[in-house]
Protein backbone atom coordinates (compact mmCIF):
# COMPACT_ATOMS: atom_id res chain seq x y z
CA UNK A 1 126.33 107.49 109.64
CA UNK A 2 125.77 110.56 111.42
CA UNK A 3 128.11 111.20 114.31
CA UNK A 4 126.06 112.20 117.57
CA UNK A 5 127.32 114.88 120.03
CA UNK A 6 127.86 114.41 123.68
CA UNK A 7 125.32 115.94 125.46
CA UNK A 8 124.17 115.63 129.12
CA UNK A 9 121.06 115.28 130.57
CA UNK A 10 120.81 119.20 131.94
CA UNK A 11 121.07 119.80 128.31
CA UNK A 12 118.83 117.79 127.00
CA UNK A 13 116.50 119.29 129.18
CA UNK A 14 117.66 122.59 128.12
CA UNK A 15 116.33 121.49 124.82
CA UNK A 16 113.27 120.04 126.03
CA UNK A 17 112.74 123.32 127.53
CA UNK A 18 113.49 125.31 124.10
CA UNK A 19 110.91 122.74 122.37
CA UNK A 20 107.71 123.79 124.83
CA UNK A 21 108.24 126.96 122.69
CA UNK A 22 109.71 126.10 119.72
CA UNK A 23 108.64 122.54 119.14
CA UNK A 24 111.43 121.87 115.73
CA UNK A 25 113.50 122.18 119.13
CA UNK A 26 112.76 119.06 119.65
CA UNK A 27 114.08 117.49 116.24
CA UNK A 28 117.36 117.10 118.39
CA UNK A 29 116.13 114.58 121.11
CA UNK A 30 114.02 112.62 118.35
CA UNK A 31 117.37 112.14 116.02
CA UNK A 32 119.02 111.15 118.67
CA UNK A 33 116.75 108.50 120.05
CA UNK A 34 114.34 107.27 117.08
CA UNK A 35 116.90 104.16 116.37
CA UNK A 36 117.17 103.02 120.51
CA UNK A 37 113.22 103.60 120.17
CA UNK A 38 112.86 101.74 117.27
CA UNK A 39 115.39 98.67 118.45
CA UNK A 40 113.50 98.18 121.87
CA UNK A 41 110.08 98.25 120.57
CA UNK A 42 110.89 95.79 117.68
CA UNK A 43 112.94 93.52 120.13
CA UNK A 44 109.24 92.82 121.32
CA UNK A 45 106.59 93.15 118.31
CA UNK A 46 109.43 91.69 115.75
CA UNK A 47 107.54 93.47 113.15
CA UNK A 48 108.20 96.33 111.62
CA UNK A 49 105.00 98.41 109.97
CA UNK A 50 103.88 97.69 113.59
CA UNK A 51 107.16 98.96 115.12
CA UNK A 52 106.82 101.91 113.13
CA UNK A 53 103.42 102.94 114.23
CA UNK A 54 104.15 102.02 118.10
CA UNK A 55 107.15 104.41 117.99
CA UNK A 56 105.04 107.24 115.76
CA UNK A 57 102.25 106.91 118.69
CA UNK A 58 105.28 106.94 121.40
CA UNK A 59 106.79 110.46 119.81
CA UNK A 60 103.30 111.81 119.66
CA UNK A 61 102.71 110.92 122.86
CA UNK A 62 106.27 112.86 123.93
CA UNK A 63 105.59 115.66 122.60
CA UNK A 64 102.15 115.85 123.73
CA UNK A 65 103.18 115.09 127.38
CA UNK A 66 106.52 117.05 126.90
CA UNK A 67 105.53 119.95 129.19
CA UNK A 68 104.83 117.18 131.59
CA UNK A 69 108.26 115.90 131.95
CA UNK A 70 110.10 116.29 135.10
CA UNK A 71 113.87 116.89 135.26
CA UNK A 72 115.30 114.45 137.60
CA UNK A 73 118.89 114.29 136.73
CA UNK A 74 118.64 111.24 134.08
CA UNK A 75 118.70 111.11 130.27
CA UNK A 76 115.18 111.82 128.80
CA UNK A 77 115.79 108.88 126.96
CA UNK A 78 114.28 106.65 130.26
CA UNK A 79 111.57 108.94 129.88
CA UNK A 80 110.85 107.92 126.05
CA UNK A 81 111.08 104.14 126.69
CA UNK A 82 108.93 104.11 129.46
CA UNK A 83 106.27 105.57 126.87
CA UNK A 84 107.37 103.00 124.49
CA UNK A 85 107.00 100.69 126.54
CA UNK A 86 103.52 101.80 127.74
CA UNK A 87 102.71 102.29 124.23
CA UNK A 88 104.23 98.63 123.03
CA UNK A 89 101.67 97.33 126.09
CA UNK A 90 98.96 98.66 124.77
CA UNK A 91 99.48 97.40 121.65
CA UNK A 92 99.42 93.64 123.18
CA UNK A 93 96.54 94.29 124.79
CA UNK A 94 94.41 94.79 122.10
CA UNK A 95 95.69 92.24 119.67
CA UNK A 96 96.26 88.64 119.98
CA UNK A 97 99.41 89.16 119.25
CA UNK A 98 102.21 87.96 122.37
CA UNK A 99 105.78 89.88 123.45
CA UNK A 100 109.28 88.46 121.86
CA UNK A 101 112.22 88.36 122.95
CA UNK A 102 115.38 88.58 121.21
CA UNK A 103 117.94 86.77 122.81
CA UNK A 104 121.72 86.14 121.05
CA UNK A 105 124.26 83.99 122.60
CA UNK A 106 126.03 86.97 124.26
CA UNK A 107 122.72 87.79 126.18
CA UNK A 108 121.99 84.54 126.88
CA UNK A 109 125.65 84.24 128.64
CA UNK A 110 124.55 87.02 130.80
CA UNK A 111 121.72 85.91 132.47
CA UNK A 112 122.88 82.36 132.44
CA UNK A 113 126.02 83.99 134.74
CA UNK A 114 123.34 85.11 137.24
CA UNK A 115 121.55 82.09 137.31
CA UNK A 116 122.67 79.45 140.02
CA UNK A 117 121.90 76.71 137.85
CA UNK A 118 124.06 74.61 134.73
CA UNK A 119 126.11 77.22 133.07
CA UNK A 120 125.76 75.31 129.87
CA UNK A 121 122.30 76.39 129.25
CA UNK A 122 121.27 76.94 125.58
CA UNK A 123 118.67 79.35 123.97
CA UNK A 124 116.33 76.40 122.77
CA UNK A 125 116.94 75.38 127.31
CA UNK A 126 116.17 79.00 128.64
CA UNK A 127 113.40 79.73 126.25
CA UNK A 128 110.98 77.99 128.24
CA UNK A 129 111.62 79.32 131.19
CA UNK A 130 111.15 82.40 130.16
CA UNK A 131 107.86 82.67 128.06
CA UNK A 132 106.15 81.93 131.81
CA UNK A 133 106.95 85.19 133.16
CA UNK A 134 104.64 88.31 133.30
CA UNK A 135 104.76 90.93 130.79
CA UNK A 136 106.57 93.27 133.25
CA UNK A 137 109.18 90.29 134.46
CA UNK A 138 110.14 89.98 131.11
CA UNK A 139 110.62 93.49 130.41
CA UNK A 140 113.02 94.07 133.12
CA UNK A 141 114.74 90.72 132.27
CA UNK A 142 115.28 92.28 129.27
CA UNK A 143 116.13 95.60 129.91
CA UNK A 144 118.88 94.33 132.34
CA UNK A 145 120.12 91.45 130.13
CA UNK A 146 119.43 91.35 126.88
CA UNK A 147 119.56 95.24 126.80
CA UNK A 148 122.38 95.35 129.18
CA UNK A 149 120.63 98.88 130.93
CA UNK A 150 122.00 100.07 134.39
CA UNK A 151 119.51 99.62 137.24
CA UNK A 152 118.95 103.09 137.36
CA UNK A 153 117.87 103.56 133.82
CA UNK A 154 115.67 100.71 134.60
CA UNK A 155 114.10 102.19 137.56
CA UNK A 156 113.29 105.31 135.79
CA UNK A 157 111.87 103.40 132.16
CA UNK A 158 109.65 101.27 134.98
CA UNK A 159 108.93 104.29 137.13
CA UNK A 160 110.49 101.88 140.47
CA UNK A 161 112.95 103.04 142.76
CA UNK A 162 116.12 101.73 142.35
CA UNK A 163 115.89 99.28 145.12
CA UNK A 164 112.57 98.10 143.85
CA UNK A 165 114.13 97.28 141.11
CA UNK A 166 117.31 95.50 142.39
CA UNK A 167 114.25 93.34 144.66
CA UNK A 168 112.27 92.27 141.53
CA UNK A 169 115.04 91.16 139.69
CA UNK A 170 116.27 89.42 141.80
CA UNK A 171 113.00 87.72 142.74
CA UNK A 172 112.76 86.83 139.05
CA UNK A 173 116.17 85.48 138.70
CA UNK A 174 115.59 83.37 142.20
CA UNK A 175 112.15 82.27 140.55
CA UNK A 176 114.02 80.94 137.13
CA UNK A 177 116.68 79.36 138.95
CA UNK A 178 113.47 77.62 141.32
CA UNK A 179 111.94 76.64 137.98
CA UNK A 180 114.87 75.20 135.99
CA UNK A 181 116.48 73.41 139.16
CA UNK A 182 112.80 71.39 139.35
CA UNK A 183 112.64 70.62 135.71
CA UNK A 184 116.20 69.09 136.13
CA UNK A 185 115.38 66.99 139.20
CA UNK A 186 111.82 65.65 137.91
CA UNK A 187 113.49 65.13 134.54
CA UNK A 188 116.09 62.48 136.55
């Protein structure tokens, strides 16, 4: 496997800069981010000939919009998975098709740890719960959780503010633990 040099954001967009000009510039950013790409847009269409095209529209799109891109201290990466995830939208709204989520143990541990409810929740007990949220309420559950992403990288991929992002989780998590405490009680 190909070992991947340190780089910081100022220069990354030193070489998003280079690429306006010289777009094989660009190869750099795309090696570097075509397998994160790749994981988060599968993680929700769990198919891969349609992961591939999603993240082949998403790079087009980049590079399209690359001149477009404003610096703002972050990764570019945010930038790229907010397009993949605008892209992986898209894509649900014109099939029939529905959002997955991919949830192991370990990711399941950390939203159960934020959730005032039994500890001793299970996958098959969770599941429920969350195939009734909203398209975007699941993505950020995700992105937090399941992807483990700071709130800042967050904010950026869901163009919020930080604290607009701290708010709506946090309304999500209090609207889980609302919904699991009531299926408990009506279930005794």
């Amino acid at each position: 496997m190909k070992q991947m040099i340190k780089i910081t954001p100022s220069e990354e967009y030193a070489i998003v800069q280079a690429s306006l000009t010289n777009p094989s510039e660009f190869r750099v950013i795309y090696e570097r981010y075509y397998a994160d790409v790749f994981r988060f847009v599968f993680s929700k269409v769990n198919d891969s000939d349609q992961t591939a095209d999603i993240v082949s529209n998403t790079f087009v799109k980049v590079i399209t919009k690359l001149a477009s891109y404003t610096y703002k201290g972050y990764s570019i990466k945010n930038w790229i998975v907010r397009i993949a995830y605008n892209e992986t939208m898209e894509f649900f709204r014109k099939s029939a098709k529905q959002p997955t989520v991919s949830i192991e143990d370990e990711n399941l541990q950390h939203i159960a740890e934020e959730l005032e409810v039994d500890r001793g929740l299970t996958f098959y007990e969770i599941c429920p719960f969350l195939d009734r949220l909203d398209d975007q309420e699941l993505t950020l559950i995700e992105l937090r959780y399941f992807d483990r992403m700071k709130i800042r990288e967050i904010a950026e991929i869901m163009d919020f503010t930080e604290a607009k992002t701290r708010v709506v989780i946090h309304r999500i998590l209090k609207k889980l633990n609302k919904q699991i405490k009531e299926e408990v009680q009506h279930e005794q």
